[in-house]
PDB file of N, CA and C in Angstrom:
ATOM      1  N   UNK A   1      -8.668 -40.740 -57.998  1.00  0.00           N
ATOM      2  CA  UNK A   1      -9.045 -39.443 -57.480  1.00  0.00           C
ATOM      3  C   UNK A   1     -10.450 -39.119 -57.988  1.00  0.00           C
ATOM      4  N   UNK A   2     -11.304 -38.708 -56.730  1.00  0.00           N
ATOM      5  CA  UNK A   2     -12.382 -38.322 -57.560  1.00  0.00           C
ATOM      6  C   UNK A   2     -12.689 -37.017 -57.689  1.00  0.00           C
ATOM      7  N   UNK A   3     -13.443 -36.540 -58.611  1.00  0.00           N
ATOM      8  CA  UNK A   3     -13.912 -35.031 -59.229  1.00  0.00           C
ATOM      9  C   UNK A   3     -15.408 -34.713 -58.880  1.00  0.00           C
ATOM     10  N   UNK A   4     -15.465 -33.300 -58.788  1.00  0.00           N
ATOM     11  CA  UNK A   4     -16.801 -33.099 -59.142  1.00  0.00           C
ATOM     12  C   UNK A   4     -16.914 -32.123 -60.013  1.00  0.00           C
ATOM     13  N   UNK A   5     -16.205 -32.214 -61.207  1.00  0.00           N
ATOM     14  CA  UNK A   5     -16.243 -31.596 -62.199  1.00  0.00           C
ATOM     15  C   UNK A   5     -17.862 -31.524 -63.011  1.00  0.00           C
ATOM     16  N   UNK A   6     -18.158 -32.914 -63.128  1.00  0.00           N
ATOM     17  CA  UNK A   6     -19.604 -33.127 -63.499  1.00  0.00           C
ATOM     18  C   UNK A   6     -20.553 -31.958 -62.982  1.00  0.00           C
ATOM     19  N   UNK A   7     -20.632 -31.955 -61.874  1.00  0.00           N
ATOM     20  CA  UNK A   7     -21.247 -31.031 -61.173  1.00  0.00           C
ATOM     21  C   UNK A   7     -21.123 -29.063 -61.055  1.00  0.00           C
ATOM     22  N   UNK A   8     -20.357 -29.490 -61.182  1.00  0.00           N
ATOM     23  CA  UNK A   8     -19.839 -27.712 -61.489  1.00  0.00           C
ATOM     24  C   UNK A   8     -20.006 -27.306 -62.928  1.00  0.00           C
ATOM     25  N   UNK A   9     -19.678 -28.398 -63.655  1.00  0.00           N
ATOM     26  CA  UNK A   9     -20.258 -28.253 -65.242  1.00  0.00           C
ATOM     27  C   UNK A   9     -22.381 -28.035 -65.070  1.00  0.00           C
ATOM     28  N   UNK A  10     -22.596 -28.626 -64.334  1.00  0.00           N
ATOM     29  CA  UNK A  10     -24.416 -28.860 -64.752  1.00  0.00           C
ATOM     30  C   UNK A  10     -24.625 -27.146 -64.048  1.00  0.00           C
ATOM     31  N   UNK A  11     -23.847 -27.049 -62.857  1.00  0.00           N
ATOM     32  CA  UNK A  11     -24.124 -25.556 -62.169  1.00  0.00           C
ATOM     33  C   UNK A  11     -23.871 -24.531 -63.157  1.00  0.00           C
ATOM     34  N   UNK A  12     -22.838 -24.444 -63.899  1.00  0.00           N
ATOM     35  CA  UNK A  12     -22.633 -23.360 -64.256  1.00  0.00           C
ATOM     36  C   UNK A  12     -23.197 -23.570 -66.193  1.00  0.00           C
ATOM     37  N   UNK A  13     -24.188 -24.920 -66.492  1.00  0.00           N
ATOM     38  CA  UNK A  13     -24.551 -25.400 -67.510  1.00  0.00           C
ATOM     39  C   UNK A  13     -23.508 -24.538 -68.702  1.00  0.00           C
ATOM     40  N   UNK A  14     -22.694 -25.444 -68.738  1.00  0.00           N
ATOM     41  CA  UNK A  14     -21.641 -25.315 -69.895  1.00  0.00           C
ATOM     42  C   UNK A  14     -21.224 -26.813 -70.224  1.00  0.00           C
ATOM     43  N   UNK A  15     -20.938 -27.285 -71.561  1.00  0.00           N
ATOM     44  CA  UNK A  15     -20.669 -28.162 -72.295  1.00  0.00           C
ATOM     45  C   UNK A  15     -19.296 -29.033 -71.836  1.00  0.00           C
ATOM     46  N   UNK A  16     -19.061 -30.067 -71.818  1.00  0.00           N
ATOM     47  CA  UNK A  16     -17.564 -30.950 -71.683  1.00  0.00           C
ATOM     48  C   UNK A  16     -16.651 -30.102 -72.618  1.00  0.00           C
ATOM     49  N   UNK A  17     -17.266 -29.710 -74.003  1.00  0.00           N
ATOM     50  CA  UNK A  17     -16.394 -28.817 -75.016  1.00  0.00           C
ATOM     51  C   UNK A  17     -15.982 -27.276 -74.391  1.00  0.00           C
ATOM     52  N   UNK A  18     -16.875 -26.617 -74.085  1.00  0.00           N
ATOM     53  CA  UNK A  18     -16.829 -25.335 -73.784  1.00  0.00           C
ATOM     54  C   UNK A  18     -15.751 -25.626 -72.667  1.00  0.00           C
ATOM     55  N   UNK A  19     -15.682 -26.350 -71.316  1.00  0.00           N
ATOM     56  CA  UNK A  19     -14.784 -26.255 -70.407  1.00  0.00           C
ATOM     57  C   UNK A  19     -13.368 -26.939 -71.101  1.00  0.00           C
ATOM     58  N   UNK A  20     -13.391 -27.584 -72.226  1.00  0.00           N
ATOM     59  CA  UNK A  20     -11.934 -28.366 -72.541  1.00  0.00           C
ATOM     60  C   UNK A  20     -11.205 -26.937 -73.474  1.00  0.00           C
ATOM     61  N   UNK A  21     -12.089 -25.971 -73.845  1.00  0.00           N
ATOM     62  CA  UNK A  21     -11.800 -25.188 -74.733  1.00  0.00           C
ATOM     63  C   UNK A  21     -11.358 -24.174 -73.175  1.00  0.00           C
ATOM     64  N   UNK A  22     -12.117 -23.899 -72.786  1.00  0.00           N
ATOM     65  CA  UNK A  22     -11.535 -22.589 -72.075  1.00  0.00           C
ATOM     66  C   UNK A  22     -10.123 -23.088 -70.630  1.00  0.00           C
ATOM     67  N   UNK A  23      -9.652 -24.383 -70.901  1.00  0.00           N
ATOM     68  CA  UNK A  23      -8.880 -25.194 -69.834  1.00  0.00           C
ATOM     69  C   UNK A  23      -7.679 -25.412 -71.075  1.00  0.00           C
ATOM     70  N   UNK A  24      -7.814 -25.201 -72.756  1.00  0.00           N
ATOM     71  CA  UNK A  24      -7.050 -25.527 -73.957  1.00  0.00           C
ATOM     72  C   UNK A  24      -6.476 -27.124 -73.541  1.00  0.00           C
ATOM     73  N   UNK A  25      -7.441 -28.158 -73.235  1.00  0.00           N
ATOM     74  CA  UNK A  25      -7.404 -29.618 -73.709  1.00  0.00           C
ATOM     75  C   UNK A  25      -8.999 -30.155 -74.572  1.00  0.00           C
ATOM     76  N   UNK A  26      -8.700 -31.502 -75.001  1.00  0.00           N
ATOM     77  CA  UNK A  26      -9.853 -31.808 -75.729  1.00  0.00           C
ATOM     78  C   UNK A  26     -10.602 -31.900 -74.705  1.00  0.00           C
ATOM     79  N   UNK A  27     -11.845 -32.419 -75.454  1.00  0.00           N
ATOM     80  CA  UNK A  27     -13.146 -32.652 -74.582  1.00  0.00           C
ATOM     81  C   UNK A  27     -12.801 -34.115 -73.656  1.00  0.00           C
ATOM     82  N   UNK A  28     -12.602 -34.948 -74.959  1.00  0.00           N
ATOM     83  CA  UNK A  28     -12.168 -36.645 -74.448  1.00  0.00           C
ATOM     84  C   UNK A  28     -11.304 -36.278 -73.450  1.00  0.00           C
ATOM     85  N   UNK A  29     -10.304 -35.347 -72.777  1.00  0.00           N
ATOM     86  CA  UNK A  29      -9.395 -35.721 -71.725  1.00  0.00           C
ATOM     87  C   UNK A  29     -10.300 -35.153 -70.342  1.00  0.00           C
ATOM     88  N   UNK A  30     -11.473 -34.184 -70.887  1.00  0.00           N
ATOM     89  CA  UNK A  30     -12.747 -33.676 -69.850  1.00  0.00           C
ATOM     90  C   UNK A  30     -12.954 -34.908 -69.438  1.00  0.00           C
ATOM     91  N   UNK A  31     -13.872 -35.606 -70.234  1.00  0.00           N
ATOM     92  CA  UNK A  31     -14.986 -36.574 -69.967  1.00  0.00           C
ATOM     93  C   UNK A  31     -13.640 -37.743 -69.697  1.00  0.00           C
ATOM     94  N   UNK A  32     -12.379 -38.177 -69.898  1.00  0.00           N
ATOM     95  CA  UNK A  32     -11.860 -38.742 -69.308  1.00  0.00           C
ATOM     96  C   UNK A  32     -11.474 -38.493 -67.556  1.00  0.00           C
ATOM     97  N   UNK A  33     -11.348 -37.276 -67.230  1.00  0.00           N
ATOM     98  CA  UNK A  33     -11.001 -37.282 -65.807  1.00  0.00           C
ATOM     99  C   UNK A  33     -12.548 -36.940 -65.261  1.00  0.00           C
ATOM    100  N   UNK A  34     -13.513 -36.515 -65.879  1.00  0.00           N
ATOM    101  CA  UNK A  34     -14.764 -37.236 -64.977  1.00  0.00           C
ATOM    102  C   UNK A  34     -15.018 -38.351 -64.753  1.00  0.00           C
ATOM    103  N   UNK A  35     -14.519 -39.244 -65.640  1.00  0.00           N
ATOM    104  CA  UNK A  35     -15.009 -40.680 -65.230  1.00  0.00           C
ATOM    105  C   UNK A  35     -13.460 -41.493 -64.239  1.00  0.00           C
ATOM    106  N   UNK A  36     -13.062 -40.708 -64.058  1.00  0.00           N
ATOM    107  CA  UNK A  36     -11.775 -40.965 -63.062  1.00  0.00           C
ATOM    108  C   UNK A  36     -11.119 -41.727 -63.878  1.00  0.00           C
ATOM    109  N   UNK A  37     -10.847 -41.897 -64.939  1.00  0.00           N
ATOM    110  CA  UNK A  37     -10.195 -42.714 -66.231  1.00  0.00           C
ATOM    111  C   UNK A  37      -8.693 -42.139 -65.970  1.00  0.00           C
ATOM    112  N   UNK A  38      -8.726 -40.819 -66.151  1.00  0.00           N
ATOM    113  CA  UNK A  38      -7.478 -40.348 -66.100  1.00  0.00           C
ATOM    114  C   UNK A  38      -7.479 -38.988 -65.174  1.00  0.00           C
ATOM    115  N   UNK A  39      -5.978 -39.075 -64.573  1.00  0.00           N
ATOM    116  CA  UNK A  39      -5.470 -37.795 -63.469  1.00  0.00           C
ATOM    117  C   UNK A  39      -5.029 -36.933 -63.754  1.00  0.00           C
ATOM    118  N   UNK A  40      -5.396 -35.852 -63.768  1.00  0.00           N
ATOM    119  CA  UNK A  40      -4.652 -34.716 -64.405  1.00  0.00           C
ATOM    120  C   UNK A  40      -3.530 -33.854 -63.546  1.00  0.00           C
ATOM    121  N   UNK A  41      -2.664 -33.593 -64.932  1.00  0.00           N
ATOM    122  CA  UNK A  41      -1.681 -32.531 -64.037  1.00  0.00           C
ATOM    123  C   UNK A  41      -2.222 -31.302 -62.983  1.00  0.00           C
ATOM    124  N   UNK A  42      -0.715 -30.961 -61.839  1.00  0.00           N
ATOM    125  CA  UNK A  42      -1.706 -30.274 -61.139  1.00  0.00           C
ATOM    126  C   UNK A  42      -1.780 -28.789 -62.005  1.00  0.00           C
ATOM    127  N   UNK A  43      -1.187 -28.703 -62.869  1.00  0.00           N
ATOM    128  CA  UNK A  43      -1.373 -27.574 -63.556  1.00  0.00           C
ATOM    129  C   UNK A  43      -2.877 -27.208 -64.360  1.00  0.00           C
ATOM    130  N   UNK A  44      -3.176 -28.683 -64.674  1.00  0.00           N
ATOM    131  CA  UNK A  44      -4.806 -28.801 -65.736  1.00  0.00           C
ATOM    132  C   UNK A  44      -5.517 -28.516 -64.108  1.00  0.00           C
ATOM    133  N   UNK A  45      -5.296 -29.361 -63.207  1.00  0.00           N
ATOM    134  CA  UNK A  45      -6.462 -29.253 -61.911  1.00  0.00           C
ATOM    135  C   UNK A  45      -6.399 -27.629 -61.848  1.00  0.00           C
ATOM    136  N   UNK A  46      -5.034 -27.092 -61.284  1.00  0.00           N
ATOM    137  CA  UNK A  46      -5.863 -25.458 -61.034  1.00  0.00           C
ATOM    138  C   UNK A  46      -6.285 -25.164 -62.392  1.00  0.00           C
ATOM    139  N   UNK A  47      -6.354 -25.468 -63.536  1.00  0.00           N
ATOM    140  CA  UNK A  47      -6.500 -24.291 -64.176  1.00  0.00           C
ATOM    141  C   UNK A  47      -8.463 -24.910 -64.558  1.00  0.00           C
ATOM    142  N   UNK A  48      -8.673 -25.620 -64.170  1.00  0.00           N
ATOM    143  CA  UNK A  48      -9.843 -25.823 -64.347  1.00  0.00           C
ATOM    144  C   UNK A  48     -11.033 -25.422 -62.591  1.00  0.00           C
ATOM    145  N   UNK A  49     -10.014 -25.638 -61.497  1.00  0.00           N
ATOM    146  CA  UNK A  49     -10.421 -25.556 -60.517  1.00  0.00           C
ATOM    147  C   UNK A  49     -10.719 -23.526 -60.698  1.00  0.00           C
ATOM    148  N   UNK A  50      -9.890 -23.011 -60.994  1.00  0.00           N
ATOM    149  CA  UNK A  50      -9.707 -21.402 -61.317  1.00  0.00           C
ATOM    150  C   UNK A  50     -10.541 -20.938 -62.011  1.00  0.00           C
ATOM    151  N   UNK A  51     -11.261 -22.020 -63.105  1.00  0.00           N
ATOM    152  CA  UNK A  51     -12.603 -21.668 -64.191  1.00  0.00           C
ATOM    153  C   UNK A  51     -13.688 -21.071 -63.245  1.00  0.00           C
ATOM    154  N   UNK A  52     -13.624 -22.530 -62.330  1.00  0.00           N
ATOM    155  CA  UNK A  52     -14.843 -22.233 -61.870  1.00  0.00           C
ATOM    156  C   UNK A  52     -14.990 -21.632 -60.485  1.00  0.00           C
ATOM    157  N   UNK A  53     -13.560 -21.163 -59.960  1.00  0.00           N
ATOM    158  CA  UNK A  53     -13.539 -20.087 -59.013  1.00  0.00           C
ATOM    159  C   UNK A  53     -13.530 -20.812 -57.970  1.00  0.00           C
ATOM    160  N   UNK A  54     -13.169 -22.034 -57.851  1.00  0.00           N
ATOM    161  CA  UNK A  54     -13.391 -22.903 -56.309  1.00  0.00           C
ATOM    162  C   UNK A  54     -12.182 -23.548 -55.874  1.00  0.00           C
ATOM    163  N   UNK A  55     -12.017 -23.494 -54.958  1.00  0.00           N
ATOM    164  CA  UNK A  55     -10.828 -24.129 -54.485  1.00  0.00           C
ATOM    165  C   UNK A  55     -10.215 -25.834 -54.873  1.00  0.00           C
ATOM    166  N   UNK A  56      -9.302 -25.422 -54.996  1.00  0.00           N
ATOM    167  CA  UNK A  56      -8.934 -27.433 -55.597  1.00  0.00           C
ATOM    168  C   UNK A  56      -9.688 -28.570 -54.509  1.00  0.00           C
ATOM    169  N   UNK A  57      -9.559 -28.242 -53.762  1.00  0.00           N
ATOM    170  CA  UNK A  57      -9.547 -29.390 -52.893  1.00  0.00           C
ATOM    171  C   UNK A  57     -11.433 -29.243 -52.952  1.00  0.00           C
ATOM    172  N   UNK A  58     -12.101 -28.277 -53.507  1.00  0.00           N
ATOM    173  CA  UNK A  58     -13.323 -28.407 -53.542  1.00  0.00           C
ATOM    174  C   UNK A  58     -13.845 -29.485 -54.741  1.00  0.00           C
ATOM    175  N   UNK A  59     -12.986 -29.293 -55.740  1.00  0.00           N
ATOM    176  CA  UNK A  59     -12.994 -30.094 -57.274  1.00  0.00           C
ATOM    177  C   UNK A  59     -12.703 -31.092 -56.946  1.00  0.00           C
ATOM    178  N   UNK A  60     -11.467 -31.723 -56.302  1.00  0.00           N
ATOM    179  CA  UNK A  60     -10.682 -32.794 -56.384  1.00  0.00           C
ATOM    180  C   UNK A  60     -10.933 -33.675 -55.236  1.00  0.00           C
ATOM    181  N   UNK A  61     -10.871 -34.666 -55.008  1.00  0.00           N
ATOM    182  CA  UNK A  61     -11.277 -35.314 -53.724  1.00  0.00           C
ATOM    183  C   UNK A  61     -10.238 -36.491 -53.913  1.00  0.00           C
ATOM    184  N   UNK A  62      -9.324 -36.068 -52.705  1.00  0.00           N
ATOM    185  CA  UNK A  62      -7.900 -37.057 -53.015  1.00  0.00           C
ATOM    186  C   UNK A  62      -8.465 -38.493 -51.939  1.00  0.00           C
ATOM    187  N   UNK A  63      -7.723 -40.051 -52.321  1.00  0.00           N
ATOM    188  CA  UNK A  63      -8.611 -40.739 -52.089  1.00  0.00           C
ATOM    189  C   UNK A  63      -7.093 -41.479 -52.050  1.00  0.00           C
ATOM    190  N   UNK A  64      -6.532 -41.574 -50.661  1.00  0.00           N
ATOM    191  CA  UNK A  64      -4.987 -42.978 -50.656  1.00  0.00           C
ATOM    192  C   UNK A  64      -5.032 -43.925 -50.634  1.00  0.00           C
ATOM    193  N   UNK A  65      -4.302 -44.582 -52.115  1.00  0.00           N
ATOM    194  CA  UNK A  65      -4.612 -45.932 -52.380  1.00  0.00           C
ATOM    195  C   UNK A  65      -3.529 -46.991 -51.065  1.00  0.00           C
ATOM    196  N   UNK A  66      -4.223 -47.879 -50.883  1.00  0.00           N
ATOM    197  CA  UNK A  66      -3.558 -48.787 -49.745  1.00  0.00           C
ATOM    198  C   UNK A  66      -2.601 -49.694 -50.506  1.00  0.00           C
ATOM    199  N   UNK A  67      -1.266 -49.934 -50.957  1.00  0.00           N
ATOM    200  CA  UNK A  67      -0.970 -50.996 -51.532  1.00  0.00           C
ATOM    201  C   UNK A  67      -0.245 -52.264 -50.768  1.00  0.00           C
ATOM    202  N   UNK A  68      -0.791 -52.579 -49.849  1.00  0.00           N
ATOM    203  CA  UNK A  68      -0.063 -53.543 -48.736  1.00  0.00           C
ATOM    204  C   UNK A  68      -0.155 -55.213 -49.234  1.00  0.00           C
TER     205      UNK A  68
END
């Protein structure tokens, strides 16, 4: 799944820390689901999508894996 968390972080220039603090996860699980490392619950997605006032599907960019 990809994010544009990166981006909404540089817009609203706030830290990987400052958003893991105001979302109450570490930073490492931030900078882990920016680098698409890891998926977050949909509970972490709204509550980070809700930070920054934008709709999920604006943050999140769902992407179906083919397994044939």
């Amino acid at each position: 799944m990809k994010n544009k968390i990166r981006v909404h972080r540089a817009i609203h220039e706030i830290t990987q820390e400052d958003l893991a603090a105001a979302v109450r996860v570490s930073r490492q699980t931030i900078l882990a689901i920016e680098k698409g490392k890891y998926i977050p619950s949909l509970d972490l997605a709204f509550r980070i999508a809700n930070y920054f006032r934008v709709p999920l599907e604006e943050l999140f960019i769902y992407e179906e894996v083919n397994e044939d």
